[in-house]
C-alpha atoms as a PDB file:
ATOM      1  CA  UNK A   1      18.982  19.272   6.954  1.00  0.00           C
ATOM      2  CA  UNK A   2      17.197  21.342   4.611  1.00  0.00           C
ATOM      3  CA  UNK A   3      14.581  23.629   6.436  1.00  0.00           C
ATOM      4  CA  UNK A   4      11.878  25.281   3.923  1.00  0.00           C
ATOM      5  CA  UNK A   5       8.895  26.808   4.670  1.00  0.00           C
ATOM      6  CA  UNK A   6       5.427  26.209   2.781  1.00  0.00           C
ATOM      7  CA  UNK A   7       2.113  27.924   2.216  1.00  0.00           C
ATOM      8  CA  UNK A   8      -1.001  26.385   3.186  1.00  0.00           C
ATOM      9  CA  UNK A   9      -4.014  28.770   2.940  1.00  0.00           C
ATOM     10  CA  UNK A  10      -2.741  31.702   4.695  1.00  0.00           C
ATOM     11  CA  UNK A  11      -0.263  29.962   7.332  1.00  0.00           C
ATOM     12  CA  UNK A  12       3.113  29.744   6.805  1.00  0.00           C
ATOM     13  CA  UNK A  13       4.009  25.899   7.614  1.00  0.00           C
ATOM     14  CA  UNK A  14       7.837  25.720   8.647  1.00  0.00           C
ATOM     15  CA  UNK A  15       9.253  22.037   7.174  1.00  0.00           C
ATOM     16  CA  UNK A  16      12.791  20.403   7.259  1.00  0.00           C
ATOM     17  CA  UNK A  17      14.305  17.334   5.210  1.00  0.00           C
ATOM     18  CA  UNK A  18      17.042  15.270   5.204  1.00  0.00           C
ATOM     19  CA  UNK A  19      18.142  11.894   3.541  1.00  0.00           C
ATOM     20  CA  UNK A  20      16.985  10.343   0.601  1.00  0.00           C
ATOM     21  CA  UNK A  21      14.689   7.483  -0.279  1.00  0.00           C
ATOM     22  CA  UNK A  22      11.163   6.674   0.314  1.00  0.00           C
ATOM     23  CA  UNK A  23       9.638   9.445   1.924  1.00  0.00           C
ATOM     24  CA  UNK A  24       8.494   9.507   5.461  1.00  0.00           C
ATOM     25  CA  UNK A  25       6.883  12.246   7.248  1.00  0.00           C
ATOM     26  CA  UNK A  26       7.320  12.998  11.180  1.00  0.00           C
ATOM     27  CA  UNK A  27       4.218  14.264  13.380  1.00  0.00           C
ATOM     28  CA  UNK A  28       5.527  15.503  16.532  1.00  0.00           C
ATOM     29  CA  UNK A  29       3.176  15.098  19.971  1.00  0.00           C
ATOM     30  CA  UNK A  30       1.455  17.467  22.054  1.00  0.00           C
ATOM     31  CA  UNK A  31      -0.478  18.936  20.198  1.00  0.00           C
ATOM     32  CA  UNK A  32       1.144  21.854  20.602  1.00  0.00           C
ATOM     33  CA  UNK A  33       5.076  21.241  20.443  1.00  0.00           C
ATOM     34  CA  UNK A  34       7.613  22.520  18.227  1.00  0.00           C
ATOM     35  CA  UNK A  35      10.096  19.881  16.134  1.00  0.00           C
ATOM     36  CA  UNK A  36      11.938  17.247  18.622  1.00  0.00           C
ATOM     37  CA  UNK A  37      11.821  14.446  16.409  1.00  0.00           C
ATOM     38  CA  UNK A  38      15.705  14.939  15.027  1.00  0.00           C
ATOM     39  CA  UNK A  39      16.565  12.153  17.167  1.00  0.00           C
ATOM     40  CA  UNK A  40      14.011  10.190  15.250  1.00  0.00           C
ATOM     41  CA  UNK A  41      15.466  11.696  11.571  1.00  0.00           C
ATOM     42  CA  UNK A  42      18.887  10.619  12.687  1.00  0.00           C
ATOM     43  CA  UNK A  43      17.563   6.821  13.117  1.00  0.00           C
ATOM     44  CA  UNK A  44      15.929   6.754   9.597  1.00  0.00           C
ATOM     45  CA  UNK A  45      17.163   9.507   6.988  1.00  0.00           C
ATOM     46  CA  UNK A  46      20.263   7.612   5.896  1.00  0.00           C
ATOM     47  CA  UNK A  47      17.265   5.044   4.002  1.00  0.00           C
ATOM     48  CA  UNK A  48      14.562   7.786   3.551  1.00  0.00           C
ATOM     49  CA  UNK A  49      13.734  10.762   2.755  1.00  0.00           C
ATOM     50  CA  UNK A  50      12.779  12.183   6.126  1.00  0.00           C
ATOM     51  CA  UNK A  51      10.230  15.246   6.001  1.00  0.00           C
ATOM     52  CA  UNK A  52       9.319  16.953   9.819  1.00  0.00           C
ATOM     53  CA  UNK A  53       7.041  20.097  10.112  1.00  0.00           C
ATOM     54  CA  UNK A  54       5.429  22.425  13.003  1.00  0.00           C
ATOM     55  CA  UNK A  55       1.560  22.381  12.988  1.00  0.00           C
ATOM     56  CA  UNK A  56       0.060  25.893  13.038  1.00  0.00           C
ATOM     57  CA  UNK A  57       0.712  27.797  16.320  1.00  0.00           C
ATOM     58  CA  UNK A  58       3.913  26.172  17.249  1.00  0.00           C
ATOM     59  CA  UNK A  59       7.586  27.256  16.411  1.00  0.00           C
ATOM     60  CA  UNK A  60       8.790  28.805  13.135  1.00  0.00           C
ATOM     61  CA  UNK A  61       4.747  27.789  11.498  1.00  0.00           C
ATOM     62  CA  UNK A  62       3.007  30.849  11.507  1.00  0.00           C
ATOM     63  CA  UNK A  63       0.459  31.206  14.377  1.00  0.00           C
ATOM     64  CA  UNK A  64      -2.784  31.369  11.849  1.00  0.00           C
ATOM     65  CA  UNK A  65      -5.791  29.743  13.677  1.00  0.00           C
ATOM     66  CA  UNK A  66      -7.721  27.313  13.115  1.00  0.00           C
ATOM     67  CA  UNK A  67      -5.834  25.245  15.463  1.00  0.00           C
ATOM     68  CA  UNK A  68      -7.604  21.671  15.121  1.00  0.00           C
ATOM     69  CA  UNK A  69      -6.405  17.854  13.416  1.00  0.00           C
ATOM     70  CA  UNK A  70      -8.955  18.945  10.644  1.00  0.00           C
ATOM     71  CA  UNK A  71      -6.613  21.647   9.492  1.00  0.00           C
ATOM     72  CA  UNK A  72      -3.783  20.240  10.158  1.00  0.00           C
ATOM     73  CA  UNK A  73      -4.402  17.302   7.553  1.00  0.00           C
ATOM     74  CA  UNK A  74      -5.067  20.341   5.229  1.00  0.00           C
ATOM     75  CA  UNK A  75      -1.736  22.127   5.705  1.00  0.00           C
ATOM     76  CA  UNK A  76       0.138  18.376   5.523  1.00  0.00           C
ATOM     77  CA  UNK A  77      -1.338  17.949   1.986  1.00  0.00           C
ATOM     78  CA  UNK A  78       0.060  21.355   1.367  1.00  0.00           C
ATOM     79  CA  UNK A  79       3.600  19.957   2.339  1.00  0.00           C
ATOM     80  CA  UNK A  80       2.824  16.838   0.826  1.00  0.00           C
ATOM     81  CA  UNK A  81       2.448  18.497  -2.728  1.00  0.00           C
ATOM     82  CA  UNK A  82       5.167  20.758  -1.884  1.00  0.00           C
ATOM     83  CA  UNK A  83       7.731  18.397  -1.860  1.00  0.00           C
ATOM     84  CA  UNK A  84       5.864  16.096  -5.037  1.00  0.00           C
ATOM     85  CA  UNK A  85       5.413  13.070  -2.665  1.00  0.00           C
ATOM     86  CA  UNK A  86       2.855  10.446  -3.757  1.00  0.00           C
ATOM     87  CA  UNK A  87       2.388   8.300  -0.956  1.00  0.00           C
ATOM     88  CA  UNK A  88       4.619   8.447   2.640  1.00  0.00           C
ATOM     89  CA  UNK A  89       5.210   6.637   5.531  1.00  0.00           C
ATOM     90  CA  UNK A  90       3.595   8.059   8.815  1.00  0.00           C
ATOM     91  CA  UNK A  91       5.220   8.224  12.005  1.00  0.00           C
ATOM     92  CA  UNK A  92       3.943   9.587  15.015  1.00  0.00           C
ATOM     93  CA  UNK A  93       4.976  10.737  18.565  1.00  0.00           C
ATOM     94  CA  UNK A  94       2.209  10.353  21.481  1.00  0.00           C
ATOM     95  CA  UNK A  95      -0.912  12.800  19.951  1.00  0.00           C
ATOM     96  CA  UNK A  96       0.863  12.472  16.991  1.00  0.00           C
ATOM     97  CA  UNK A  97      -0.277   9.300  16.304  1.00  0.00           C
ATOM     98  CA  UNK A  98      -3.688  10.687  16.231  1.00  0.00           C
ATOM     99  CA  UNK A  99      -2.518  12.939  13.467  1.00  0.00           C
ATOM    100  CA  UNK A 100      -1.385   9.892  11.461  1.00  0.00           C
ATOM    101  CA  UNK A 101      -4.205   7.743  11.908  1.00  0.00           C
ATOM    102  CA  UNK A 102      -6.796  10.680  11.160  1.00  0.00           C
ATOM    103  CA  UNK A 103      -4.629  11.762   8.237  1.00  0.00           C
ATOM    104  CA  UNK A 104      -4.594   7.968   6.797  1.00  0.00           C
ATOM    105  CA  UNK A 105      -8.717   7.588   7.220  1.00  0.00           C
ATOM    106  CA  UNK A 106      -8.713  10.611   5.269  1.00  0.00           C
ATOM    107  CA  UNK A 107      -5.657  10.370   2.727  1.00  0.00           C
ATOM    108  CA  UNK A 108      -5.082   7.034   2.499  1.00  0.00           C
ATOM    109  CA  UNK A 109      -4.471   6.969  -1.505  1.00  0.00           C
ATOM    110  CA  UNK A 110      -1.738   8.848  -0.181  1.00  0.00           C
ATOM    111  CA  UNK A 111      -0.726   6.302   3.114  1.00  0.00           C
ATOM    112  CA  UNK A 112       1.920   4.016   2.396  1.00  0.00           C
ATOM    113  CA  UNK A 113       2.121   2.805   6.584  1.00  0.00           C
ATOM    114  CA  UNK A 114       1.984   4.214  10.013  1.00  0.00           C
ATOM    115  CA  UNK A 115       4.413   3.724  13.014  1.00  0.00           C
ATOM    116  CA  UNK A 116       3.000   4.997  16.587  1.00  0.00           C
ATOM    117  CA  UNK A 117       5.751   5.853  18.807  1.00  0.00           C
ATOM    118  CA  UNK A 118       4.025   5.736  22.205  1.00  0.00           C
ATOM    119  CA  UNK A 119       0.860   6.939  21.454  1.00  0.00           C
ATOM    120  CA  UNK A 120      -2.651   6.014  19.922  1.00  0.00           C
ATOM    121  CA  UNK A 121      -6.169   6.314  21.541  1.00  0.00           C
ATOM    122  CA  UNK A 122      -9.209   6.736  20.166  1.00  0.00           C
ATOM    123  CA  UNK A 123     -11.127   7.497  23.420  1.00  0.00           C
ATOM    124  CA  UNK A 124     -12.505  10.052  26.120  1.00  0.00           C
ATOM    125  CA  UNK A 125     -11.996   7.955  28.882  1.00  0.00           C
ATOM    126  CA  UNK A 126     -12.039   9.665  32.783  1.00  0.00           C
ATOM    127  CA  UNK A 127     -10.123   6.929  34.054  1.00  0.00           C
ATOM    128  CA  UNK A 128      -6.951   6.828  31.572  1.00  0.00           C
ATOM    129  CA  UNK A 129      -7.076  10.745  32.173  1.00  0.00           C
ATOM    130  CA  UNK A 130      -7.031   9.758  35.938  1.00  0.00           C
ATOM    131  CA  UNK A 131      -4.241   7.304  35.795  1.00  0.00           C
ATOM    132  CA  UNK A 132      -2.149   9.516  33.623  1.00  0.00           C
ATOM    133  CA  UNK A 133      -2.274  12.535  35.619  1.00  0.00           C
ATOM    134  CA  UNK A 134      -1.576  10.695  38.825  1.00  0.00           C
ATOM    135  CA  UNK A 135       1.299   9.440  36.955  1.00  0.00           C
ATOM    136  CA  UNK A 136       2.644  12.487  35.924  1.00  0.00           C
ATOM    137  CA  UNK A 137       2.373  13.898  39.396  1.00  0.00           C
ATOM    138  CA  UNK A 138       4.001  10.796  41.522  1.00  0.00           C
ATOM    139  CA  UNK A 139       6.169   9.382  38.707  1.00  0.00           C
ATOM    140  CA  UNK A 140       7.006  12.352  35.884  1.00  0.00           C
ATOM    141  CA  UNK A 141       8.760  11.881  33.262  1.00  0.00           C
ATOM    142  CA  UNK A 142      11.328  13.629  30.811  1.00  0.00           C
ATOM    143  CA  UNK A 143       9.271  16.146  28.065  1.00  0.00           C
ATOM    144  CA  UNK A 144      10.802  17.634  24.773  1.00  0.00           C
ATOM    145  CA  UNK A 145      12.724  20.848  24.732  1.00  0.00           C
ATOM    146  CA  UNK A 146      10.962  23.669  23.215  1.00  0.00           C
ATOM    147  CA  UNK A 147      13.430  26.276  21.956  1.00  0.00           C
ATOM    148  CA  UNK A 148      10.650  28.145  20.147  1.00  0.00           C
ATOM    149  CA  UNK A 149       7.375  30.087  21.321  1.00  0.00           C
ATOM    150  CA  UNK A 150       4.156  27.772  20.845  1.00  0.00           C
ATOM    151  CA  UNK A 151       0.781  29.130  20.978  1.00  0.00           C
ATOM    152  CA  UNK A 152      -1.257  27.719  24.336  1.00  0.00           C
ATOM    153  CA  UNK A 153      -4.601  27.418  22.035  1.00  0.00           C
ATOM    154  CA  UNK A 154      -3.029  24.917  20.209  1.00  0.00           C
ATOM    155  CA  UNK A 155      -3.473  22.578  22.595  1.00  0.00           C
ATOM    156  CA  UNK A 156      -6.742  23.175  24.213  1.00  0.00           C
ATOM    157  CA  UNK A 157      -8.536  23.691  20.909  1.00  0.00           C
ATOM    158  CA  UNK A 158      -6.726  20.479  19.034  1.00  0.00           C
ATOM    159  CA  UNK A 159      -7.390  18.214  21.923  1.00  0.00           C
ATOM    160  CA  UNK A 160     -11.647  19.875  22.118  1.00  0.00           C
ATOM    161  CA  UNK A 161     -11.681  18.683  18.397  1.00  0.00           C
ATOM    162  CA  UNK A 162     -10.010  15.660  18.681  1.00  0.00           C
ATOM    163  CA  UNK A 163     -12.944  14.603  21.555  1.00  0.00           C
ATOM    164  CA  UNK A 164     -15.225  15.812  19.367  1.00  0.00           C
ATOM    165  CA  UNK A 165     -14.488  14.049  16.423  1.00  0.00           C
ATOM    166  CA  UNK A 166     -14.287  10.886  17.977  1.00  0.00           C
ATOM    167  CA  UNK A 167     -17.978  10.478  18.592  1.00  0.00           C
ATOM    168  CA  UNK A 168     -18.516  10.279  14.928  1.00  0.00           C
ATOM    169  CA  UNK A 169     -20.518   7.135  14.534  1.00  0.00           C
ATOM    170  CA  UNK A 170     -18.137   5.113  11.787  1.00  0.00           C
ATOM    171  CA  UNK A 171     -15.383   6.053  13.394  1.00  0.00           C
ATOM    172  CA  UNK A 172     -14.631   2.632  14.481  1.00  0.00           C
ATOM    173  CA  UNK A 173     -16.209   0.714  10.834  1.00  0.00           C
ATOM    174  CA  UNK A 174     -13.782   2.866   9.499  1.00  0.00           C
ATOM    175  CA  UNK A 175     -10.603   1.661  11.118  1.00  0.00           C
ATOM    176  CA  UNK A 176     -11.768  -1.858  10.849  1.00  0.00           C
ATOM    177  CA  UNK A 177     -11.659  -1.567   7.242  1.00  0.00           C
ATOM    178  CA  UNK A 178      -8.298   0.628   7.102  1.00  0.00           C
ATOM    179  CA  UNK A 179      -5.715  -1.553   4.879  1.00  0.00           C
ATOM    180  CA  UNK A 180      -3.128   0.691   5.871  1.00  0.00           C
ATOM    181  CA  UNK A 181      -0.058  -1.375   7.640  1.00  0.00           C
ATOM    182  CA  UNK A 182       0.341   0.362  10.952  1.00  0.00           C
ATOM    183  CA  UNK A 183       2.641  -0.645  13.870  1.00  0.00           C
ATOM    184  CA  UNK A 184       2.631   0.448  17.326  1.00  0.00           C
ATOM    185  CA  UNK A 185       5.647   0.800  19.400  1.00  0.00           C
ATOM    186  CA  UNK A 186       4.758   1.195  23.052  1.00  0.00           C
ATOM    187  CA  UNK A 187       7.538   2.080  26.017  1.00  0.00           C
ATOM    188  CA  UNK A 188       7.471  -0.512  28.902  1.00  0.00           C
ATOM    189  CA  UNK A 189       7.831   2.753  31.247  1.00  0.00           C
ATOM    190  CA  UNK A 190       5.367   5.264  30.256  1.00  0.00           C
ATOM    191  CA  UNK A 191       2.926   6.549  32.584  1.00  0.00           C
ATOM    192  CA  UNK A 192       0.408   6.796  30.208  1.00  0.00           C
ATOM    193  CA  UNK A 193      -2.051   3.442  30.185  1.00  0.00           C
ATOM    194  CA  UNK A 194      -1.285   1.585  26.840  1.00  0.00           C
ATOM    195  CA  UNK A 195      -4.765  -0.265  26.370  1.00  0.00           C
ATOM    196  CA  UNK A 196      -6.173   2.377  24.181  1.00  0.00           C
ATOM    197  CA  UNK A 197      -3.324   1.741  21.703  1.00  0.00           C
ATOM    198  CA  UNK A 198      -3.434  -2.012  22.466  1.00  0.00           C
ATOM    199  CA  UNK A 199      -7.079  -2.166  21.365  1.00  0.00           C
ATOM    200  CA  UNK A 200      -6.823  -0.196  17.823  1.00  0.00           C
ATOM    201  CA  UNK A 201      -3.352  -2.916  17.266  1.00  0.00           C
ATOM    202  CA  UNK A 202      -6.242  -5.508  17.458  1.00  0.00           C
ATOM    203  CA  UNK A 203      -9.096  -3.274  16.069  1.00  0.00           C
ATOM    204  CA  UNK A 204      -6.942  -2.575  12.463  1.00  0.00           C
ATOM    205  CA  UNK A 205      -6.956  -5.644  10.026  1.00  0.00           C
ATOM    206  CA  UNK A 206      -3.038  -4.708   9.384  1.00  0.00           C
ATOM    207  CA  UNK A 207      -1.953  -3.552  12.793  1.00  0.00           C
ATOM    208  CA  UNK A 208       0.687  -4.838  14.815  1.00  0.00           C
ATOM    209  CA  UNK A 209       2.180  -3.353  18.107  1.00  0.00           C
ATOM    210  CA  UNK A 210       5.482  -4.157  20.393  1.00  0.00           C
ATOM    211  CA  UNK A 211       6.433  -2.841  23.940  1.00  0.00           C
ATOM    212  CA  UNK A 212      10.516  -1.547  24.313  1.00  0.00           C
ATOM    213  CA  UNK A 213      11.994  -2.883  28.063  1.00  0.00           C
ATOM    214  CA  UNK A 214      12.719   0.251  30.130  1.00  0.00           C
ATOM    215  CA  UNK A 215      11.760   2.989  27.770  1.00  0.00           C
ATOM    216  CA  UNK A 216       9.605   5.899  28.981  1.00  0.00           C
ATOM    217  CA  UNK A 217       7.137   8.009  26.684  1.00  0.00           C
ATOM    218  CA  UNK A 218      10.138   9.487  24.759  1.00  0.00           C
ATOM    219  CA  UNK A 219      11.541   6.398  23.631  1.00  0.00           C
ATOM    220  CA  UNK A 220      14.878   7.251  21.912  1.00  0.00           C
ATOM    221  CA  UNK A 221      16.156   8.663  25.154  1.00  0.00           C
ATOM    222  CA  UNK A 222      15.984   5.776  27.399  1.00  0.00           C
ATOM    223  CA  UNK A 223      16.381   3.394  24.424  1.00  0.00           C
ATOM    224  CA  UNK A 224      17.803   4.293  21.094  1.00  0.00           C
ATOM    225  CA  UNK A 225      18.971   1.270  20.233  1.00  0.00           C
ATOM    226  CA  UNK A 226      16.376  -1.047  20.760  1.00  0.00           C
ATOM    227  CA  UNK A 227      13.769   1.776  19.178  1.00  0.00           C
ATOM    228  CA  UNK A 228      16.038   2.195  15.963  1.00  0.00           C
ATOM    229  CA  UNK A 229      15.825  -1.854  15.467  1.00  0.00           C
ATOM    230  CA  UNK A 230      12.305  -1.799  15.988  1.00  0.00           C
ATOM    231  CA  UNK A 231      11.488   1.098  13.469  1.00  0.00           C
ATOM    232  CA  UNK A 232      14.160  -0.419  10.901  1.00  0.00           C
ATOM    233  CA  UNK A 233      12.307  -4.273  11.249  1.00  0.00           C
ATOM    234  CA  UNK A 234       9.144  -2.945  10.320  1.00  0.00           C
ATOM    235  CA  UNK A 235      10.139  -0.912   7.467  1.00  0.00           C
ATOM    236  CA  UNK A 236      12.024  -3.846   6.460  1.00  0.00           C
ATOM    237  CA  UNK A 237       9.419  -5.993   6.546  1.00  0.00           C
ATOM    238  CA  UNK A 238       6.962  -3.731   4.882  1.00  0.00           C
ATOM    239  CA  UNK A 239       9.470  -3.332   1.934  1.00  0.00           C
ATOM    240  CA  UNK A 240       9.555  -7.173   1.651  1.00  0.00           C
ATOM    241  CA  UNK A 241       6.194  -7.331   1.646  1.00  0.00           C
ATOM    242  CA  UNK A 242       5.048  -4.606  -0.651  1.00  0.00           C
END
């Protein structure tokens, strides 16, 4: 792994890479978490060239408001024409995969595909909050180390722009009309509801989505196996496709 940090405006974006191929980029959950998608990297960089970062505010990034998705699409173009990538594939962890779809409405000239690892909603609803904090409370569930300081704004001031942003009238013209190949992967266990993401598989006019047996939220824990077949089929199938 090659770690390499990158200037975007006047943040310091900290990046890593390994492998070589196609490139793929990793968006980590949260928002608000530092890198925990090596496990992910391991599955994929021995066919790609695997690229992970830390948003503003979190880890070895610099901690250089704003902190919103907005920005954050600005600072990934940064990386993106750091390392002279064209077009990548997407994948996403939980409120990552809000990253990747709102980077791919925006980019897309620059979206090759998107894979949602348990995540994907495009809505403010009281009773999914409900359900998943009950959840959390009664059930729990496993949640990513984080071996560096992240900033607590982060999260409070992503997630208030994310809700905002939502309401945007065309919001949901404009995923109907998104070519971009996208797959979810859901996990049979999580104790967040998984209609939201269920809804924008059917809502995309190339979107796709499959449930692992058994896995919680953080999928390659419970099931590495049966997520590393699952993220290898679809990129197989996009390459025979493209």
């Amino acid at each position: 792994m090659i770690e390499r940090s990158i200037q975007s405006g006047d943040a310091r974006i900290w990046t890593a890479s390994e492998g070589k191929g196609p490139p793929l980029l990793l968006c980590n959950g949260g928002p608000g978490c530092c890198d925990y998608l090596g496990p992910v990297s391991a599955m994929l960089s021995d066919r790609f060239r695997v690229i992970r970062f830390e948003e503003r505010g979190c880890g070895r990034s610099s901690f250089t408001p704003p902190y919103d998705f907005g920005q954050t699409v600005i600072d990934l173009e940064a990386v993106r024409n750091a390392y002279a990538v064209d077009r990548w594939i997407i994948v996403g962890h939980s409120a990552g995969v809000d990253l990747a779809l709102l980077y791919a409405l925006t980019k897309p000239q620059h979206s090759r595909a998107i894979i949602g690892l348990a995540g994907g909603r495009l809505v403010n609803d009281r009773e999914w909050s409900t359900t998943y904090r009950h959840n959390r409370e009664t059930i729990g569930e496993p949640l990513p180390e984080q071996p560096h300081p992240c900033d607590p704004r982060v999260n409070a001031e992503s997630n208030a722009w994310w809700r905002r942003s939502i309401t945007r009238p065309s919001l949901l013209a404009d995923l109907a009309r998104l070519e971009t190949p996208t797959h979810f992967v859901l996990a049979e266990r999580d104790i967040r509801p998984a209609w939201p993401t269920l809804q924008l598989a059917e809502l995309l006019p190339r979107g796709s989505s499959e449930t692992i047996p058994g896995a919680q939220h953080m999928i390659w824990l419970d099931q590495p196996e049966l997520l590393r077949r699952a993220l290898r089929s679809f990129l197989d199938s996009m390459q025979a496709n493209a």
